[in-house]
Protein backbone atom coordinates (compact mmCIF):
# COMPACT_ATOMS: atom_id res chain seq x y z
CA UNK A 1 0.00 0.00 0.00
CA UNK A 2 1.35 3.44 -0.86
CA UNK A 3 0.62 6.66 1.02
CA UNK A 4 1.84 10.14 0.86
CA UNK A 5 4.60 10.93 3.36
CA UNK A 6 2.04 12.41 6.06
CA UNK A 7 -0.08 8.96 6.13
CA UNK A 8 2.76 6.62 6.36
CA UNK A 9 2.32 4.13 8.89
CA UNK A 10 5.66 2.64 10.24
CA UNK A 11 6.14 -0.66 11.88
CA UNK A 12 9.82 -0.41 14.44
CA UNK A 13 11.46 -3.13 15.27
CA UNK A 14 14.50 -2.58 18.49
CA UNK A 15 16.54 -5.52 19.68
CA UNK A 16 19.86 -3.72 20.20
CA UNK A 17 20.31 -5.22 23.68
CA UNK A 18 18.04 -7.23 26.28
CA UNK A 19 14.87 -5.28 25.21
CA UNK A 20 12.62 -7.10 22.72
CA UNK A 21 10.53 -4.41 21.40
CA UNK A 22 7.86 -2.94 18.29
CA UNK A 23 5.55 -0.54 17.64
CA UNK A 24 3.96 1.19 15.16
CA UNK A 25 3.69 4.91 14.27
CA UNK A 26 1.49 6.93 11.92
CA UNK A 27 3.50 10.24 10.56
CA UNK A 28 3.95 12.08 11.31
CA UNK A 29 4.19 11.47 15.26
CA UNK A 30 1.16 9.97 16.24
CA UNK A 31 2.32 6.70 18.44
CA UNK A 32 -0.40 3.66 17.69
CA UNK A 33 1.34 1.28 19.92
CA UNK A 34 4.28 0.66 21.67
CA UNK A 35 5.45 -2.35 22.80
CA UNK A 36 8.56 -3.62 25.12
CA UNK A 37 9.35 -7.08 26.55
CA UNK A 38 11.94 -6.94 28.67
CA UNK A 39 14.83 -9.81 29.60
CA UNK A 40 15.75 -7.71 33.11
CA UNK A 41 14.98 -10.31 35.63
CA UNK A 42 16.52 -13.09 32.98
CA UNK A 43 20.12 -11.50 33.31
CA UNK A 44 19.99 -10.17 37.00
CA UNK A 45 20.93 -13.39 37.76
CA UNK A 46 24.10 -13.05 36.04
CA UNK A 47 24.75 -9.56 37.27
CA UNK A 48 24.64 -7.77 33.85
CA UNK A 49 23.46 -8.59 29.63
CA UNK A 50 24.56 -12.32 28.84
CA UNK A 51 24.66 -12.23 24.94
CA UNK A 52 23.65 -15.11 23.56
CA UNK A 53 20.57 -15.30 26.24
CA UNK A 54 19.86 -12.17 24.87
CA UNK A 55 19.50 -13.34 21.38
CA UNK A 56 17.62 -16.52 22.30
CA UNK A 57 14.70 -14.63 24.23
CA UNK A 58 14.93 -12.37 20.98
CA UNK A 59 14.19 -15.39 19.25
CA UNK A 60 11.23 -16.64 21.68
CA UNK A 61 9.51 -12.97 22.00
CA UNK A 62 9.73 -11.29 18.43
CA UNK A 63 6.51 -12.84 16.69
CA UNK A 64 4.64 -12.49 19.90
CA UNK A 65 5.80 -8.89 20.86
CA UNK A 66 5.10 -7.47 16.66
CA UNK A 67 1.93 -9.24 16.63
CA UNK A 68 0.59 -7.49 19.55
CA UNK A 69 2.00 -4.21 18.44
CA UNK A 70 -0.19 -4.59 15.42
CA UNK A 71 -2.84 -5.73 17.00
CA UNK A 72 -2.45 -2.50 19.98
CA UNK A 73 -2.64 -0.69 16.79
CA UNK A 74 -5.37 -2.24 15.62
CA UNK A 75 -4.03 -3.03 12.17
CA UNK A 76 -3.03 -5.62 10.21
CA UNK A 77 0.99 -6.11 8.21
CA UNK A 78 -1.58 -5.49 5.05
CA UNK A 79 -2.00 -1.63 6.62
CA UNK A 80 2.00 -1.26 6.50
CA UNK A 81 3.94 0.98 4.82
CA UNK A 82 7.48 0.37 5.83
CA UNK A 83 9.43 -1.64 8.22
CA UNK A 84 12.57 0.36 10.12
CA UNK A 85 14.45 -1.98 13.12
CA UNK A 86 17.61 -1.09 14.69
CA UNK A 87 20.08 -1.86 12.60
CA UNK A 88 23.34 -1.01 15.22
CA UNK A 89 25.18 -0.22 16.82
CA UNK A 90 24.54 -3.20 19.87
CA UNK A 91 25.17 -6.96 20.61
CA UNK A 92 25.30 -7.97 16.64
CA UNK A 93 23.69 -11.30 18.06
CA UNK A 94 20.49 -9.78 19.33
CA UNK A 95 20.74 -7.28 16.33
CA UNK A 96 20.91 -10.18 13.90
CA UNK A 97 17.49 -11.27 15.20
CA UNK A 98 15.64 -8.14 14.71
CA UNK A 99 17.22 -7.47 11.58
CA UNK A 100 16.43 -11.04 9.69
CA UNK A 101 12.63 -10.48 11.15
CA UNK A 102 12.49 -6.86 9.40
CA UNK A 103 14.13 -8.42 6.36
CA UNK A 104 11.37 -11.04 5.87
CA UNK A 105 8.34 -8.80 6.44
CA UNK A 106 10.17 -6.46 3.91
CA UNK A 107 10.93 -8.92 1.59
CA UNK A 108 7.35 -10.77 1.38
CA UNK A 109 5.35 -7.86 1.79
CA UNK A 110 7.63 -6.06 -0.51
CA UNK A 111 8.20 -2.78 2.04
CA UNK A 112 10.72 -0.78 1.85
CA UNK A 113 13.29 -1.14 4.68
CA UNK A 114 14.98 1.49 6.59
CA UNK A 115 17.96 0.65 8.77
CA UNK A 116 17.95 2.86 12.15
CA UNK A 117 21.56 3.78 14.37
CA UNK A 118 19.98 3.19 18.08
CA UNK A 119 22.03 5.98 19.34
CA UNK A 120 20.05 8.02 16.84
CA UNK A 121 16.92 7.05 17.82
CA UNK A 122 17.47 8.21 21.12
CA UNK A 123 18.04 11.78 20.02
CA UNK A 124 15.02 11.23 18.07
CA UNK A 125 12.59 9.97 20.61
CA UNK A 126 12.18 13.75 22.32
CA UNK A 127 9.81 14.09 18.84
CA UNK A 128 6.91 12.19 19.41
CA UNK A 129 6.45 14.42 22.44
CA UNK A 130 7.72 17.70 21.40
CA UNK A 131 7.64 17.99 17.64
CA UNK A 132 8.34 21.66 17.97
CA UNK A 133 11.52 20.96 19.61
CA UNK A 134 13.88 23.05 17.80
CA UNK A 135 16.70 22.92 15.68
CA UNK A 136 20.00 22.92 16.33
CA UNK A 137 20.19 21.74 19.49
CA UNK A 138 22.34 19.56 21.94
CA UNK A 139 21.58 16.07 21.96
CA UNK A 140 22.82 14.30 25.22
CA UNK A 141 22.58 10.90 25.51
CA UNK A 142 23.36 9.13 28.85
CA UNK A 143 22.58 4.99 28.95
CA UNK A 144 24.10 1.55 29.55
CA UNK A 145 25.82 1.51 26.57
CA UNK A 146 26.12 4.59 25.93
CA UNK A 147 27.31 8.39 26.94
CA UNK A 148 27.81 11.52 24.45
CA UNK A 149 26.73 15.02 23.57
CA UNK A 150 25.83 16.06 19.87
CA UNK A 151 25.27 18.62 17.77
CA UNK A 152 21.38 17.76 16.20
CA UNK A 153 21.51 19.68 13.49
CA UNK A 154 18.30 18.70 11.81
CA UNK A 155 15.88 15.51 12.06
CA UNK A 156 18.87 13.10 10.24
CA UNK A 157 22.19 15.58 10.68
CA UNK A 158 24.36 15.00 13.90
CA UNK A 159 27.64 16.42 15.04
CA UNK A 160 29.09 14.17 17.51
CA UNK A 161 31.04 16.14 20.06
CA UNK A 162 32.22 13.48 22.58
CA UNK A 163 31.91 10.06 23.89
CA UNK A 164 32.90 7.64 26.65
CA UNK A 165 36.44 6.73 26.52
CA UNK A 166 35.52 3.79 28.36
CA UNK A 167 31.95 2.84 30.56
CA UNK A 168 29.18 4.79 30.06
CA UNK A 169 27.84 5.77 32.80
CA UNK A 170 24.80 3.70 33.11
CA UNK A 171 27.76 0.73 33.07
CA UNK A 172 29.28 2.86 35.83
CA UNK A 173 26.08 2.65 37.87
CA UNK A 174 25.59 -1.26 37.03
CA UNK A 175 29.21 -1.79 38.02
CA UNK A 176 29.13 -0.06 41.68
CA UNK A 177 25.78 -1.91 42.34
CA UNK A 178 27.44 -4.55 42.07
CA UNK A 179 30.02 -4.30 44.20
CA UNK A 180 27.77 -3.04 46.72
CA UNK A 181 25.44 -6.60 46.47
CA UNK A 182 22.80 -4.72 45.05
CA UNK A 183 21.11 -6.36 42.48
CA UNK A 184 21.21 -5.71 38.16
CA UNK A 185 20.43 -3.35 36.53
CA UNK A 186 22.39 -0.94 39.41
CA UNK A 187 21.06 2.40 38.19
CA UNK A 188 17.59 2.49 39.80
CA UNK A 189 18.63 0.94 42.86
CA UNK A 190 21.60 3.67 43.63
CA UNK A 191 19.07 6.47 42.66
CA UNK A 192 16.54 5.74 45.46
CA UNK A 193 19.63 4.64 47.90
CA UNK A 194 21.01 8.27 47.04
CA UNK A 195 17.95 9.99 47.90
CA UNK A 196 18.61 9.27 51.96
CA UNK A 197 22.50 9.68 51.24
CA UNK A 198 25.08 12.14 52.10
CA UNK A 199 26.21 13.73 48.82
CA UNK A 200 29.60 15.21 50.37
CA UNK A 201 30.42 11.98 52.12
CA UNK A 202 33.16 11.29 49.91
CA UNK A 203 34.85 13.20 47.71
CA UNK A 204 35.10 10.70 44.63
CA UNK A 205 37.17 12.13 41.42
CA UNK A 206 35.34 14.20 38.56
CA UNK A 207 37.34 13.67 35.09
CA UNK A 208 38.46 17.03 33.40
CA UNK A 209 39.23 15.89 30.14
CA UNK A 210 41.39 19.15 28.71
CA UNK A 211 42.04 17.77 25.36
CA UNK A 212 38.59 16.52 24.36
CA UNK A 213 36.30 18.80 26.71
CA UNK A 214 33.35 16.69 25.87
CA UNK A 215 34.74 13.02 26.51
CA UNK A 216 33.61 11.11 29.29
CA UNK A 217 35.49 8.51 31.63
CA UNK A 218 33.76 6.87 34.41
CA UNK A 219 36.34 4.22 34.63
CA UNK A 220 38.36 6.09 37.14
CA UNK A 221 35.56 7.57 39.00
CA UNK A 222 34.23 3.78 39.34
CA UNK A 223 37.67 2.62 40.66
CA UNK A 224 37.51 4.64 43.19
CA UNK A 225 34.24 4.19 44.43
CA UNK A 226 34.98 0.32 44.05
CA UNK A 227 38.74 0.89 46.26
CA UNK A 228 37.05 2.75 48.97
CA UNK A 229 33.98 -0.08 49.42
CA UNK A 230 37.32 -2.24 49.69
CA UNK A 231 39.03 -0.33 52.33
CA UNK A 232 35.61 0.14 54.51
CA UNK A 233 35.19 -3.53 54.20
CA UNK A 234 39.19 -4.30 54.70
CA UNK A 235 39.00 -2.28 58.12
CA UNK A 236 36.02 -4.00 59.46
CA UNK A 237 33.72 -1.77 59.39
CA UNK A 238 30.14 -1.30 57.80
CA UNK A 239 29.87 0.70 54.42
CA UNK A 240 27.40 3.29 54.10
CA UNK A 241 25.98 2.57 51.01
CA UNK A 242 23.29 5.27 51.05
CA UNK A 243 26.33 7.66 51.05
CA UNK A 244 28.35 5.95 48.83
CA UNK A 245 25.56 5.94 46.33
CA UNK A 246 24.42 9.77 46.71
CA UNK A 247 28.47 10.22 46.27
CA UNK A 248 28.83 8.64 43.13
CA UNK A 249 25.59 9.55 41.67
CA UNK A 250 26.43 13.24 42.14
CA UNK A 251 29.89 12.78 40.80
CA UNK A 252 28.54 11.24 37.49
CA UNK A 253 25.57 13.92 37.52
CA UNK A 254 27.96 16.69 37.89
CA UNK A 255 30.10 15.65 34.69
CA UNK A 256 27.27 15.19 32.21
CA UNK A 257 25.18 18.85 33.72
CA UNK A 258 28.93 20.52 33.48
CA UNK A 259 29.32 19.38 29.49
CA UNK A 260 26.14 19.47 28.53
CA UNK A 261 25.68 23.41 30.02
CA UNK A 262 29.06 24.37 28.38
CA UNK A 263 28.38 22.60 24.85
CA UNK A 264 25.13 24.82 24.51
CA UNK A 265 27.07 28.22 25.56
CA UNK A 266 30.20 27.60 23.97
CA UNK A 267 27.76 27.13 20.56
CA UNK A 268 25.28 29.28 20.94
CA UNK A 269 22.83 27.12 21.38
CA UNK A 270 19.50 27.61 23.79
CA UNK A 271 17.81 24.34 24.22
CA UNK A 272 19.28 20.91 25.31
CA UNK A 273 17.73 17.47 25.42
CA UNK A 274 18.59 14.79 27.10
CA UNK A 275 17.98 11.06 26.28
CA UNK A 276 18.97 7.90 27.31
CA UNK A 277 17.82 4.98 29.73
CA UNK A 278 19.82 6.87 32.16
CA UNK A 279 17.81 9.89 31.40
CA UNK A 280 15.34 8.60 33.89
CA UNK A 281 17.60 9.23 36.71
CA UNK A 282 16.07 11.83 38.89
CA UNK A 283 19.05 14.06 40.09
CA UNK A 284 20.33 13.97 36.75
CA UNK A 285 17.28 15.58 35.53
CA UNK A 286 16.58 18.07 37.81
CA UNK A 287 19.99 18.90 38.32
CA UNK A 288 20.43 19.62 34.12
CA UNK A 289 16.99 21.24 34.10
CA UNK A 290 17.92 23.57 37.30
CA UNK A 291 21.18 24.91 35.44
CA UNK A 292 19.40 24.95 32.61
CA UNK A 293 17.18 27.25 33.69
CA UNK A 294 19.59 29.64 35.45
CA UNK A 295 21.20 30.53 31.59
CA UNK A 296 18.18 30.84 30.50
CA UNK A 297 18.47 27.63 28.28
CA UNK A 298 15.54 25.25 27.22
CA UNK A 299 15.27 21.75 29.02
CA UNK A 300 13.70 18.71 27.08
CA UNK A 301 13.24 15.21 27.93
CA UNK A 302 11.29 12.23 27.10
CA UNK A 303 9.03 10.63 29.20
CA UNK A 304 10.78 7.37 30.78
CA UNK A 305 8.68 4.96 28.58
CA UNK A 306 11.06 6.87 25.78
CA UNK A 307 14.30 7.16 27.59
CA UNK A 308 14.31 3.03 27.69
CA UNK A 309 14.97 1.04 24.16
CA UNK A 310 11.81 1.06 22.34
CA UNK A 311 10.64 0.69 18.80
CA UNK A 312 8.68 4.23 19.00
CA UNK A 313 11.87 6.23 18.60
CA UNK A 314 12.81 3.62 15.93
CA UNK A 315 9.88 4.17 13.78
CA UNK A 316 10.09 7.77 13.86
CA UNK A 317 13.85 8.49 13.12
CA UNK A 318 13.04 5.59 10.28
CA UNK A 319 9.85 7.54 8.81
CA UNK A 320 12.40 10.75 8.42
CA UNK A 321 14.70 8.77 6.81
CA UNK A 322 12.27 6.81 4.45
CA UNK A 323 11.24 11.04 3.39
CA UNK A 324 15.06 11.04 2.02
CA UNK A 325 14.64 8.10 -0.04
CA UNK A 326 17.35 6.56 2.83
CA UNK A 327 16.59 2.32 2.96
CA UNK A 328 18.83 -0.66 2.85
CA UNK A 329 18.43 -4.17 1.28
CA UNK A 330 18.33 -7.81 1.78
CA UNK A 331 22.46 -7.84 2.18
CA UNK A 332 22.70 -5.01 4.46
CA UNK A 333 24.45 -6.29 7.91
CA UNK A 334 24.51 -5.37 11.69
CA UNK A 335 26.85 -3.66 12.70
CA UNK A 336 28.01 -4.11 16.72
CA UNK A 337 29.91 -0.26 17.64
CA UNK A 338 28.54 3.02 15.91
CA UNK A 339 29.60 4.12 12.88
């Protein structure tokens, strides 16, 4: 079936990690369903994303999870105009799942086929909320996988300004749980633990990058939090996790608010959105808004249904691309870092 631009309906498919998700948009933002089945309480067990159970319960939930985002949508594959699914970057096994899936619908329903970056989609999820968000802005993107502040130039056109060097920070969070016996994923957990903490307690390190200003490293910040757990523990005494957590949070908070608020000044730029599972964090979002707001700078986020991996974000970075005639084909591969 062929509609005009404005009457597209797109079918996402995500599998990037331990999320098995679809959903279906009508353009040009208008969310019909969204659907997520997640693997969390699969892989706490392990402390963190096994791969290849990843891809299995990929395997097991794809069918079941696009069928009931059609059906949420009330629609049939007969009412679909184009397939886009995550294409990379991710775990290439779990990739490889949602990409053969989209490549069979496409290919027997003969649909074109539009392969999304997940990073992208991130910066494009703050859309199907705020379609009037404006242009440029900074992008800031803070999850498990990954951390780093862009340039969005327009709905397809980013300027990557930094990166992790090494853990993201939602790895950082996942990584101190750990070591604290709290349970995966580590990022919730420390947030609510932080909110009775002592933010001061401990004075744990804040990397200046000089060279690349808009970097991150949270692999030093993590060894310490990690050595000084050790040394409570070593002299026999009981750690105080609620400040430990408050201690770290802030330190990672205070990185990603300090680049963030000095990306928009040093270019001009007066509205900043922030993305990411991570984005759900509650310090760090009050804490960017509240500096925000002292320069005077516009604060945008998604809701937290939008921060996680999802297919809505997919579908609508995918619709913009399918406008600039941008698909792949039947031999197009995953791809496991970003490109």
């Amino acid at each position: 079936m062929s509609r005009a631009n404005e009457n597209k309906i797109i079918l996402g498919i995500e599998t990037s990690c331990d999320e098995t998700a679809a959903a279906v948009l009508k353009a040009p933002n208008r969310v019909l369903s969204n659907v997520v089945s997640s693997q969390v309480k699969i892989h706490s067990v392990y402390g963190g994303v096994v791969p290849e159970l990843a891809s299995r319960h990929h395997l097991k939930n794809i069918v079941p999870v696009v069928e009931k985002a059609l059906s949420d949508a009330n629609i049939t594959l007969d009412d679909v105009d184009c397939i886009a699914v995550t294409q990379g970057p991710g775990l290439i096994g779990a990739l490889v799942v949602g990409l053969s899936f989209a490549k069979a619908i496409s290919a027997t329903r003969k649909l074109p086929l539009v392969g999304v970056n997940h990073v992208h989609a991130h910066l494009h999820a703050i859309y199907l909320e705020h379609p009037s968000c404006p242009f440029p802005h900074i992008g800031v993107i803070v999850s498990g996988g990954h951390t780093s502040i862009y340039i969005v130039r327009d709905a397809i056109q980013y300027e990557l300004l930094g990166q992790t060097r090494d853990d993201a920070a939602g790895e950082a969070f996942d990584k101190v749980a750990k070591v604290l016996g709290l349970p995966y994923p580590g990022g919730p957990i420390i947030s609510k633990l932080a909110e009775k903490g002592d933010r001061t307690r401990f004075a744990f390190p804040r990397a200046r990058l000089a060279e690349t200003p808009y970097d991150f490293s949270f692999s030093g910040l993590k060894t310490a939090v990690i050595n000084t757990i050790r040394k409570i523990k070593n002299a026999g005494q009981d750690v105080p996790t609620e400040d430990v957590a408050a201690s770290f949070e802030e330190a990672v908070v205070e990185v990603i608010v300090d680049k963030a608020i000095r990306a928009a000044q040093e270019y001009s730029l007066d509205t900043i959105v922030l993305s990411g599972g991570v984005a759900a964090n509650k310090r760090l979002r009050d804490a960017l808004e509240t500096e925000a707001q002292r320069r005077k700078i516009q604060f945008l986020v998604p809701s937290p249904l939008l921060c996680t991996d999802n297919a809505a974000m997919v579908a609508s970075l995918g619709l913009e691309m399918l406008k600039r005639g941008i698909t792949i084909d039947s031999a197009a591969d995953a791809y496991s870092r970003a490109l």
